[in-house]
N, C-alpha and C. Protein backbone atom coordinates (compact mmCIF):
# COMPACT_ATOMS: atom_id res chain seq x y z
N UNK A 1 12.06 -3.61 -20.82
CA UNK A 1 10.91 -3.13 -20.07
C UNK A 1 10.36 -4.20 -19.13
N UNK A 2 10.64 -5.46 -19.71
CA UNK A 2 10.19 -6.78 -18.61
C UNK A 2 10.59 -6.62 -17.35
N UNK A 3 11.41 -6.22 -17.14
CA UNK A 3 12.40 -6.68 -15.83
C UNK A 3 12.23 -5.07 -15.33
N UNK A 4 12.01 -3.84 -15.84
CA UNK A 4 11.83 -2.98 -15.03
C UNK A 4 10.75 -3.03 -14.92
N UNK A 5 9.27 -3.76 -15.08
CA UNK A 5 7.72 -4.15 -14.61
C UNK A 5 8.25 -5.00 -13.12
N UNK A 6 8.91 -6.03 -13.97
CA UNK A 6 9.56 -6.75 -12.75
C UNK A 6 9.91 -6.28 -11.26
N UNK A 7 11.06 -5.58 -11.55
CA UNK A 7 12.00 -4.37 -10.27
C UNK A 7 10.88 -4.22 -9.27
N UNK A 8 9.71 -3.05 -10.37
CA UNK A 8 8.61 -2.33 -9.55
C UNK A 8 7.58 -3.21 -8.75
N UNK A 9 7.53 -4.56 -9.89
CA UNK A 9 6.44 -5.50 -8.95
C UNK A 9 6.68 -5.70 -7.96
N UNK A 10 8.49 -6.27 -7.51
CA UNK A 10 9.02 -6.55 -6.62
C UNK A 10 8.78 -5.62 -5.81
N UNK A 11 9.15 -4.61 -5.94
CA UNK A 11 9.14 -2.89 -5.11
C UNK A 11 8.11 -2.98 -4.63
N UNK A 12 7.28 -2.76 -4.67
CA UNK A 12 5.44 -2.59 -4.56
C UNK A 12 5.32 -3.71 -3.41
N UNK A 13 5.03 -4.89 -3.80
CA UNK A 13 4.75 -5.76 -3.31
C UNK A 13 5.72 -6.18 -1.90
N UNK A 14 7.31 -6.42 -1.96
CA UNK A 14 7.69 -6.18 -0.92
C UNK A 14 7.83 -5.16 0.51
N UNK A 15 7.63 -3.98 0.00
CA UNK A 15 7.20 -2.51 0.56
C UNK A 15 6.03 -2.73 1.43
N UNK A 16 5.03 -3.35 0.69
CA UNK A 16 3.86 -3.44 1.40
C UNK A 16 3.78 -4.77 2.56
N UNK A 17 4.62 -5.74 1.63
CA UNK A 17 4.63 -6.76 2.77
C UNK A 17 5.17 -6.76 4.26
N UNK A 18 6.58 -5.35 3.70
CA UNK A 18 6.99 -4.74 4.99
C UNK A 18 6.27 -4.42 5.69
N UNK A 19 5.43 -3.46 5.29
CA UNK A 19 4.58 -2.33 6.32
C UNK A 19 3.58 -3.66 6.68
N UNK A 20 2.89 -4.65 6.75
CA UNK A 20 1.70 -5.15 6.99
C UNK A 20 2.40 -6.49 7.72
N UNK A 21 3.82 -6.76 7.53
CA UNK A 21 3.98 -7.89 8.23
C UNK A 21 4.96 -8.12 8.55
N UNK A 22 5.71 -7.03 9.29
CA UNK A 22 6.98 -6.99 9.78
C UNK A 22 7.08 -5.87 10.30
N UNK A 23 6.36 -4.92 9.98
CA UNK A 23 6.77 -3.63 10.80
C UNK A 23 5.17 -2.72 11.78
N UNK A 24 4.25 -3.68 11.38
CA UNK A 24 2.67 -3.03 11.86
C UNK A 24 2.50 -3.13 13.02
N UNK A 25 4.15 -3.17 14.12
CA UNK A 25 3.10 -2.80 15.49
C UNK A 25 4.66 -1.91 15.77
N UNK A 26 5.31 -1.42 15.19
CA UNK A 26 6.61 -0.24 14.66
C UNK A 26 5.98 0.74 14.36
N UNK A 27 6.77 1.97 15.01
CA UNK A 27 6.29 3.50 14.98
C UNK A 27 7.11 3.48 13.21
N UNK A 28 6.87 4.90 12.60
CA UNK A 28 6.97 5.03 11.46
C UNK A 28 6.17 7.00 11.38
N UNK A 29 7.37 7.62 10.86
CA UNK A 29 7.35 8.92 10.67
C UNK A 29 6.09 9.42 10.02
N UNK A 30 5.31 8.20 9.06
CA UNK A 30 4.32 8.58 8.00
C UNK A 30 3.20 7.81 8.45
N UNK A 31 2.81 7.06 9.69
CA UNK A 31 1.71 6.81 10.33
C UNK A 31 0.66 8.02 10.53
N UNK A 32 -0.63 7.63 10.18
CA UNK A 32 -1.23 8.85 10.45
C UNK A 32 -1.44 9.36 11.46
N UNK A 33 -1.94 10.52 11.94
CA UNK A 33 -1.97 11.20 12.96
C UNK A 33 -0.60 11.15 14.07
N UNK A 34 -1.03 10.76 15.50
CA UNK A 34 0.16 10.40 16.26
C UNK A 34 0.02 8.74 16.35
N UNK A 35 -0.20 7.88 15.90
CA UNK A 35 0.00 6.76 16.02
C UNK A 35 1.48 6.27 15.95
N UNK A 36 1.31 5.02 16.84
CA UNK A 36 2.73 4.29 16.54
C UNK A 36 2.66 3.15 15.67
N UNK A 37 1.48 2.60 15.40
CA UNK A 37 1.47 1.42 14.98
C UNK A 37 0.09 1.42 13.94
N UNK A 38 -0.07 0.40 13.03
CA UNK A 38 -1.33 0.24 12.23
C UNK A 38 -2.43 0.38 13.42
N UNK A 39 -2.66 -0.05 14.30
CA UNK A 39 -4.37 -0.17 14.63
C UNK A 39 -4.09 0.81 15.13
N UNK A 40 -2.88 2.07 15.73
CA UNK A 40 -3.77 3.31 16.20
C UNK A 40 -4.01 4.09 15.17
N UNK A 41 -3.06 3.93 14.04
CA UNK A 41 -3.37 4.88 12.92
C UNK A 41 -4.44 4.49 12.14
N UNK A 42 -5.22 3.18 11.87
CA UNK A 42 -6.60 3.06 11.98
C UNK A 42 -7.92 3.91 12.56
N UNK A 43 -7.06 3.67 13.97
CA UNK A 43 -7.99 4.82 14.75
C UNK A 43 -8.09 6.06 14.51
N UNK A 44 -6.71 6.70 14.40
CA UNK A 44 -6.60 7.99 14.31
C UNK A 44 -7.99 8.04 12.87
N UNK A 45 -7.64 7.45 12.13
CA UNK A 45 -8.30 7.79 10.78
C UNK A 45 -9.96 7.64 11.08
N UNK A 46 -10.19 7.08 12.23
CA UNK A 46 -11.56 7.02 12.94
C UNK A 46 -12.29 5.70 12.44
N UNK A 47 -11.38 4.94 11.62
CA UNK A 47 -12.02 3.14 11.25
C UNK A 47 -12.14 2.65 12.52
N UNK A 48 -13.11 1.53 12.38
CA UNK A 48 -12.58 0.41 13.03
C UNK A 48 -11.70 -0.85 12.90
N UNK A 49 -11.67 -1.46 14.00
CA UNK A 49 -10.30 -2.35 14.25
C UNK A 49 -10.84 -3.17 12.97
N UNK A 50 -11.99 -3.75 12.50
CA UNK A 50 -12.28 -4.22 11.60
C UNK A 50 -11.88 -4.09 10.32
N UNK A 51 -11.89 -2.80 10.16
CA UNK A 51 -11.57 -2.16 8.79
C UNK A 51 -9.85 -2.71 8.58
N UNK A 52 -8.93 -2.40 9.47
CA UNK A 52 -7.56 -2.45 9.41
C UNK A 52 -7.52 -4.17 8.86
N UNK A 53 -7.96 -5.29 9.65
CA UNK A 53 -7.87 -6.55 9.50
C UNK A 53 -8.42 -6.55 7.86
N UNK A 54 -9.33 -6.01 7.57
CA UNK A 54 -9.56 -6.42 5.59
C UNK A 54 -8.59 -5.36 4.84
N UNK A 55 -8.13 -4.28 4.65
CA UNK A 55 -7.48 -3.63 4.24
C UNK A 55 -6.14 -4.36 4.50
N UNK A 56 -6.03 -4.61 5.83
CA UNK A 56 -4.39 -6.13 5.26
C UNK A 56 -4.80 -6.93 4.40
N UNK A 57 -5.51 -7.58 4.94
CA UNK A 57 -5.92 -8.94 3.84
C UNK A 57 -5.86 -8.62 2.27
N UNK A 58 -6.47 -7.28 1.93
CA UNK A 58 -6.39 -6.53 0.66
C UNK A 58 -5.19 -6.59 0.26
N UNK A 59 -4.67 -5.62 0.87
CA UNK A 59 -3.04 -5.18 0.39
C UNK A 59 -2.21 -6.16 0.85
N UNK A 60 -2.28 -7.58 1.64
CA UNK A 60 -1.34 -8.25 1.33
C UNK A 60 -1.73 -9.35 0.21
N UNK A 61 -3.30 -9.46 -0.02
CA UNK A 61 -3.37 -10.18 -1.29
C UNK A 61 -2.76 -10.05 -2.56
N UNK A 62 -2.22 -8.69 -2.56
CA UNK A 62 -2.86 -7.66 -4.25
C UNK A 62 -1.17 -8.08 -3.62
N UNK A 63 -0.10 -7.46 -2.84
CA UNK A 63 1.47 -7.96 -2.75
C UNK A 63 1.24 -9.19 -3.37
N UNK A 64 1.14 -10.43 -2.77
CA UNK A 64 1.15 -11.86 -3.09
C UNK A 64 1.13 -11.78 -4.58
N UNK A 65 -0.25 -10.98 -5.11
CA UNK A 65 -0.66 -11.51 -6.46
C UNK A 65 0.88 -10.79 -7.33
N UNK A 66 1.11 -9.50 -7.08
CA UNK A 66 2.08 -8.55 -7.73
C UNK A 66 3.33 -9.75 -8.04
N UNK A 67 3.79 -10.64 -7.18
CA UNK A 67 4.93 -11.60 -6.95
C UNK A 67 4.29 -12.50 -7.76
N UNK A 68 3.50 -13.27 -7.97
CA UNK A 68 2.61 -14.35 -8.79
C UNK A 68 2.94 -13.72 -10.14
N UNK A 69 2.71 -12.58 -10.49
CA UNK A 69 2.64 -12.24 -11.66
C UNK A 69 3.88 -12.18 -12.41
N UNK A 70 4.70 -12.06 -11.53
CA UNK A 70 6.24 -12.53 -12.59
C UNK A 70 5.74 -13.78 -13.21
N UNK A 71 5.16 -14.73 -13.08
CA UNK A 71 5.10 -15.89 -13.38
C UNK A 71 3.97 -15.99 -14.24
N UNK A 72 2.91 -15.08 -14.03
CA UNK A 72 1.50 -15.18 -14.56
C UNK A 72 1.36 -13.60 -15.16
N UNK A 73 1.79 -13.61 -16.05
CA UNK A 73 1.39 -12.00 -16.45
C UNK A 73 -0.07 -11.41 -15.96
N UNK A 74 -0.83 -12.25 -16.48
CA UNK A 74 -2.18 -11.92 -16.78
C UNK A 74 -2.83 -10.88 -15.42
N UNK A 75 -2.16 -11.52 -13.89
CA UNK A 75 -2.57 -10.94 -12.83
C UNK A 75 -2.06 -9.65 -12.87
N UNK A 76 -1.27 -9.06 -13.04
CA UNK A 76 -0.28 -7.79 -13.09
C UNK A 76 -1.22 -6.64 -12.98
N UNK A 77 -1.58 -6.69 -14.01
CA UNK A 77 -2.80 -5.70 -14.47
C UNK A 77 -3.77 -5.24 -13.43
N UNK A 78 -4.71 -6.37 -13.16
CA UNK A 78 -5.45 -6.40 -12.15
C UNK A 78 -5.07 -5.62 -10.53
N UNK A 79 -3.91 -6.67 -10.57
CA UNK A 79 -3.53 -6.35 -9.22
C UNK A 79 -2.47 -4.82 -8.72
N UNK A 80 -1.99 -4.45 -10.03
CA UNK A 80 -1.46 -3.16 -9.98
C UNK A 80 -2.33 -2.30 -9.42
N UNK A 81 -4.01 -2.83 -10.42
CA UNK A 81 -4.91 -1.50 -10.41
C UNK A 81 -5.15 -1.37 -9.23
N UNK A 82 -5.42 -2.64 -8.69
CA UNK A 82 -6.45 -2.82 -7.20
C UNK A 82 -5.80 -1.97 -5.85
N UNK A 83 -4.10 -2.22 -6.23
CA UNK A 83 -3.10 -1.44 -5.12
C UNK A 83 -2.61 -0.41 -5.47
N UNK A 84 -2.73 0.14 -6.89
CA UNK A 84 -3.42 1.47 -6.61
C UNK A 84 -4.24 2.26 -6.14
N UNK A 85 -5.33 1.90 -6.06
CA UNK A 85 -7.04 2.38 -5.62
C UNK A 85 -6.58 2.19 -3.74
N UNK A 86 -5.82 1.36 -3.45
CA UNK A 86 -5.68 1.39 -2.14
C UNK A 86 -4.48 2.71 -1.70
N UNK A 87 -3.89 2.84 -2.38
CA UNK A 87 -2.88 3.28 -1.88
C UNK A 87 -3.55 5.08 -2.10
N UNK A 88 -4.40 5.26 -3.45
CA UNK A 88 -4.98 6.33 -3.31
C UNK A 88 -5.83 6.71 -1.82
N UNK A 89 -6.30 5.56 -1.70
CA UNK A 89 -7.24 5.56 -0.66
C UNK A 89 -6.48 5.84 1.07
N UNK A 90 -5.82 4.89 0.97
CA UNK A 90 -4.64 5.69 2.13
C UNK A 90 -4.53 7.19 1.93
N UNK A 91 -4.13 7.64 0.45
CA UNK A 91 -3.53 9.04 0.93
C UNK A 91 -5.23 9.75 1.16
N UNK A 92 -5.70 9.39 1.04
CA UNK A 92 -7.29 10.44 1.18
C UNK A 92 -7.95 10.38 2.64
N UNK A 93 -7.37 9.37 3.26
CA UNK A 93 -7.55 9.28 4.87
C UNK A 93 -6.18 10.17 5.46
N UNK A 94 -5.59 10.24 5.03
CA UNK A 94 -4.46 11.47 5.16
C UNK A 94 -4.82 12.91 5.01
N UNK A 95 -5.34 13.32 4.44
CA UNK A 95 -6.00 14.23 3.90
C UNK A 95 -7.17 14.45 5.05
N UNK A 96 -8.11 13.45 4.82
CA UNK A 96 -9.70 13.42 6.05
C UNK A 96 -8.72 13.79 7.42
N UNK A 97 -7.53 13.40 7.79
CA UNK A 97 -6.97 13.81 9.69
C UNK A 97 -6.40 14.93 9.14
N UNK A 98 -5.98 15.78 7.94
CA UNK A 98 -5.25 17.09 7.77
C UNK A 98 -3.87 16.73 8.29
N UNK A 99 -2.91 15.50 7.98
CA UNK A 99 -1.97 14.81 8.10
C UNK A 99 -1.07 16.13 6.92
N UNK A 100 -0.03 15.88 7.73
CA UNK A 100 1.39 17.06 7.02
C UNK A 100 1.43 16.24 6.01
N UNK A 101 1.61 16.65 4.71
CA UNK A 101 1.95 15.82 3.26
C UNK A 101 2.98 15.06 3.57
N UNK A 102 3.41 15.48 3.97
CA UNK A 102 4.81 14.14 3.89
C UNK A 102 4.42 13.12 3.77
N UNK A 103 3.39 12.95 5.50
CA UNK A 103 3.18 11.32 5.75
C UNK A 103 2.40 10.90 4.48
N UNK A 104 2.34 11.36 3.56
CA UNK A 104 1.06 10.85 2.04
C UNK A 104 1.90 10.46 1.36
N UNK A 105 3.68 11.26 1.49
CA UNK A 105 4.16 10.67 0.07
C UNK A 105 4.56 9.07 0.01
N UNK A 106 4.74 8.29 0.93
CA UNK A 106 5.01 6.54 0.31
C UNK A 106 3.82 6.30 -0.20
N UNK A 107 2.98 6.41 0.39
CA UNK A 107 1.25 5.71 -0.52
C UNK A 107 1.15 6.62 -1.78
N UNK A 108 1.16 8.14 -2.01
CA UNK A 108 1.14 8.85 -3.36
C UNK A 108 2.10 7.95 -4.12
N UNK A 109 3.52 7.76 -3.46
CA UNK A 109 4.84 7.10 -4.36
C UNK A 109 4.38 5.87 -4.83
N UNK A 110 3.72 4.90 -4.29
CA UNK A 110 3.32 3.80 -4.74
C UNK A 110 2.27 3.62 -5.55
N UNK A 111 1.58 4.64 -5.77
CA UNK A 111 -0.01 4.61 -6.46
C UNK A 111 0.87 5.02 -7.82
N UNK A 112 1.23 5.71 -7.71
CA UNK A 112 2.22 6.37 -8.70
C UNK A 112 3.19 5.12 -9.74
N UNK A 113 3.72 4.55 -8.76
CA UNK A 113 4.67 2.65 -9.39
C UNK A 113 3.58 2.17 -9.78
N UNK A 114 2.39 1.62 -9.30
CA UNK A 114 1.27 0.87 -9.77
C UNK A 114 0.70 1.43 -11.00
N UNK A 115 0.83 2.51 -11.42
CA UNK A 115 0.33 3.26 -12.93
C UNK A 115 1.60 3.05 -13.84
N UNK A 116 2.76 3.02 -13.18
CA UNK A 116 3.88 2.75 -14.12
C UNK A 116 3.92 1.02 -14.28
N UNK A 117 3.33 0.15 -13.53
CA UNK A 117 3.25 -1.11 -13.64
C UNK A 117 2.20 -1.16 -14.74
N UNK A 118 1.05 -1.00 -14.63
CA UNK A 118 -0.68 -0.77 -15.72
C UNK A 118 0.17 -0.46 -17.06
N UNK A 119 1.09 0.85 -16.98
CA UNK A 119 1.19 1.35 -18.17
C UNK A 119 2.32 0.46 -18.83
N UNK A 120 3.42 -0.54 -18.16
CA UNK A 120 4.56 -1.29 -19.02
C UNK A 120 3.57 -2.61 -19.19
């Protein structure tokens, strides 16, 4: 069960590091609304540019910590929960633009790994 906590930490955490720091100015099928990139799909969602800059900082902290925690159990927990609550939170700004489900399922899929992380 170690190493499949492991797999998923990895999963989670690299996934996200993708989307926030390698691919956030890349179009992407599950951007909300018509955006091509994070700050229009910010917009679309009607945030400001502000909001997008702490919601990285969030979700690439809670990545970082997910990778730490191979090493430090203790963070796991925490930081599963925290990128869960985000990733719920993505899909509910999906929901607020009346976004086609699809674009919800990677953030549903990941909130989803982060409860299977809490629960091993």
């Amino acid at each position: 069960m170690v190493y499949l906590r492991i797999a998923l930490q990895l999963f989670v955490a690299l996934g996200v590091l993708n989307v926030w720091l390698l691919r956030a100015d890349k179009p992407s099928p599950y951007r909300g609304g018509n955006a091509r990139d994070l700050r229009g799909e910010f917009s679309a969602y009607g945030l400001p540019p502000a909001m997008m800059y702490l919601v990285g900082a969030i979700k690439i902290l809670l990545a970082l910590t997910l990778i730490v925690g191979i090493w430090f159990q203790l963070l796991v927990r925490p930081a599963a929960i925290g990128m869960g609550f985000m990733m719920l939170g993505a899909v509910a700004m999906h929901f607020k633009i009346a976004d086609p489900l699809k674009k919800s399922i990677p953030a549903a899929g990941v909130a989803i790994l982060c409860l299977v992380i809490v629960l091993l």
